[in-house]
Protein backbone atom coordinates (compact mmCIF):
# COMPACT_ATOMS: atom_id res chain seq x y z
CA UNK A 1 2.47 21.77 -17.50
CA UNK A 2 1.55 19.33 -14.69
CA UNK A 3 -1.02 17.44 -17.19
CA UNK A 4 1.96 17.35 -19.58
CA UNK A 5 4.07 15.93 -17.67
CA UNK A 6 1.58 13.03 -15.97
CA UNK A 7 1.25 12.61 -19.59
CA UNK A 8 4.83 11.18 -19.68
CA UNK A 9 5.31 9.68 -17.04
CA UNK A 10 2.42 7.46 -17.79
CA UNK A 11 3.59 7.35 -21.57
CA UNK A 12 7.68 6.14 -20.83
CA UNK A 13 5.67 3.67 -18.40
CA UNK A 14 3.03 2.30 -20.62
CA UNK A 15 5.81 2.24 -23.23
CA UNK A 16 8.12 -0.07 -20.50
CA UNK A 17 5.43 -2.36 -20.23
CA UNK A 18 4.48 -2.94 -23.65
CA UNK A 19 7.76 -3.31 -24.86
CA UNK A 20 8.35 -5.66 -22.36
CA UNK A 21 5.35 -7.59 -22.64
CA UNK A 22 5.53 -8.03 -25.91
CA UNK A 23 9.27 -9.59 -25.54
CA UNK A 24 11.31 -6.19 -27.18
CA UNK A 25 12.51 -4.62 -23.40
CA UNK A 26 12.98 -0.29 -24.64
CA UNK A 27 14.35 -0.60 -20.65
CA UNK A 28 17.45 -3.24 -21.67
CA UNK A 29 17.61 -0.90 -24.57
CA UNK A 30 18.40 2.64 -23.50
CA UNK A 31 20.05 0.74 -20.33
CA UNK A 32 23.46 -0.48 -22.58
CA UNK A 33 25.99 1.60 -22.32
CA UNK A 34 26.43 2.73 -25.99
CA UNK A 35 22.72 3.91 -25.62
CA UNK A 36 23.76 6.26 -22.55
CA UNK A 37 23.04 9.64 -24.36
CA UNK A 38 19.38 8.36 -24.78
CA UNK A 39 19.11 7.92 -21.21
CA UNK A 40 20.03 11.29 -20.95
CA UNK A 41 18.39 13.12 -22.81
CA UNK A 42 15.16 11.18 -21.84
CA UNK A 43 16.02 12.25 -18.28
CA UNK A 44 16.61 15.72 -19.51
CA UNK A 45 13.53 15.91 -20.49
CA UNK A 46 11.85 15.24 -17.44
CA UNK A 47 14.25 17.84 -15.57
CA UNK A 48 13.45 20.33 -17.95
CA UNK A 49 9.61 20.31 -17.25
CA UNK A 50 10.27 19.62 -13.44
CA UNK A 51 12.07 22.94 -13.78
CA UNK A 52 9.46 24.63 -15.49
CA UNK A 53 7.07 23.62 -13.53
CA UNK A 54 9.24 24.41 -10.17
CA UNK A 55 9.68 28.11 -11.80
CA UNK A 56 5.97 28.78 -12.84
CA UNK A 57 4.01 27.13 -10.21
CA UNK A 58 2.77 28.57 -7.24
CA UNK A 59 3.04 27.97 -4.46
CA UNK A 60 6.32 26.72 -4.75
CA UNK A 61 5.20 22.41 -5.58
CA UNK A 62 7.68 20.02 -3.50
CA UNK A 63 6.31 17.09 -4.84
CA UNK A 64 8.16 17.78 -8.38
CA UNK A 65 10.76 18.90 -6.63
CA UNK A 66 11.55 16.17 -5.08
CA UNK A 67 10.66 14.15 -7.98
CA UNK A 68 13.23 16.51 -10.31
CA UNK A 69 16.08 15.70 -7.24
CA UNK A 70 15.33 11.65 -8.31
CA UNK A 71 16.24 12.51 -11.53
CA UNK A 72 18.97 14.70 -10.54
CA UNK A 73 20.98 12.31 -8.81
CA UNK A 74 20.41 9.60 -11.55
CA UNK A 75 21.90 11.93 -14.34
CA UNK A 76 24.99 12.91 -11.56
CA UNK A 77 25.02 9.12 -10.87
CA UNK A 78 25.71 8.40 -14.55
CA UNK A 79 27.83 11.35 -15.89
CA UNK A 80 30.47 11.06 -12.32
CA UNK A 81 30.41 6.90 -12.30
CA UNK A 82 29.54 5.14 -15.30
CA UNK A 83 31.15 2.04 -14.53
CA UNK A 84 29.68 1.78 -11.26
CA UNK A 85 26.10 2.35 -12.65
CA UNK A 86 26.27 -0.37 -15.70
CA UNK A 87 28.01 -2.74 -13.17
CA UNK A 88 24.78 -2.44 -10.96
CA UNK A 89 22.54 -1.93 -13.97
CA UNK A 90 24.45 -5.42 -15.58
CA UNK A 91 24.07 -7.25 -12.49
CA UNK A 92 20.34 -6.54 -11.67
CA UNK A 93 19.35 -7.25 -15.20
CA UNK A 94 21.02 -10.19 -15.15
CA UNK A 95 19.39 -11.48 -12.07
CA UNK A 96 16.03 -9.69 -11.86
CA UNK A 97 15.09 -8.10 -15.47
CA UNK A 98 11.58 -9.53 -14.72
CA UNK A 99 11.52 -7.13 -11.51
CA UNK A 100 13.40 -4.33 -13.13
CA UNK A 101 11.38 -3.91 -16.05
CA UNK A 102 8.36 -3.97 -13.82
CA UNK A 103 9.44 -1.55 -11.12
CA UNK A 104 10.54 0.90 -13.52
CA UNK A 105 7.54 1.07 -14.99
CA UNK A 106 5.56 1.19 -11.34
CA UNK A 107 7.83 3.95 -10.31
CA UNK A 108 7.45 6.36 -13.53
CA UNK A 109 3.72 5.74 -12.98
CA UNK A 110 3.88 6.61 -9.62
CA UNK A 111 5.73 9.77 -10.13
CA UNK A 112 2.71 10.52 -12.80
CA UNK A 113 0.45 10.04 -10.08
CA UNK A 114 2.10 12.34 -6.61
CA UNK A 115 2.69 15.01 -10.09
CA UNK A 116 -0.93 15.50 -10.67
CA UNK A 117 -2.00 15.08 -7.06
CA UNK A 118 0.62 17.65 -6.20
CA UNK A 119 -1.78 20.35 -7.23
CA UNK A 120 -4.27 18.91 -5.25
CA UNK A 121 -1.85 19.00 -1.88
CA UNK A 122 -0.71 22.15 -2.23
């Protein structure tokens, strides 16, 4: 499950920066607000599997849990203030798509990386 998941972490990242590089931003896409149940269910996806992997592995991996918390709060963030996250979302992409796009993608492929090292830590 921990290969799986690496898996996509590096594949939403490597999909950021093609998109992106090749002047089509998925990012700006699932980011507008009529696209919001994408954004959740791609997040879903990723709490799902930090779940499973929470329940299955042990000992108990803190890594993906704190990883699954990130997640978490984003999905809280956007279900309990949607206005507040698309006025921050609209600002920032506004300003700094450039560094958005490419810190998204640098932080899902970090998370890849602490996943599969978690084993390795533990």
């Amino acid at each position: 499950m921990i290969i799986l998941l690496t898996s996509l972490y590096f594949l939403y990242a490597s999909l950021l920066l093609y998109t992106y590089s090749s002047g089509y931003s998925f990012l700006r896409y699932i980011l507008k607000r009529k696209n919001v149940k994408i954004l959740l269910s791609i997040e879903s996806i990723f709490v799902i599997l930090g779940l499973f992997i929470i329940a299955t592995d042990k000992p108990f991996n803190i890594i993906v849990l704190i990883i699954l918390a990130s997640h978490l709060v984003g999905i809280f963030w956007i279900i309990s203030d949607k206005e507040n996250f698309y006025s921050i979302v609209d600002e920032n992409m506004t300003w700094n798509s450039d560094m958005v796009e490419k810190f998204s993608a640098i932080t899902l492929m970090a998370y890849g990386i602490f996943v599969y090292i978690s084993r390795l830590i533990i």
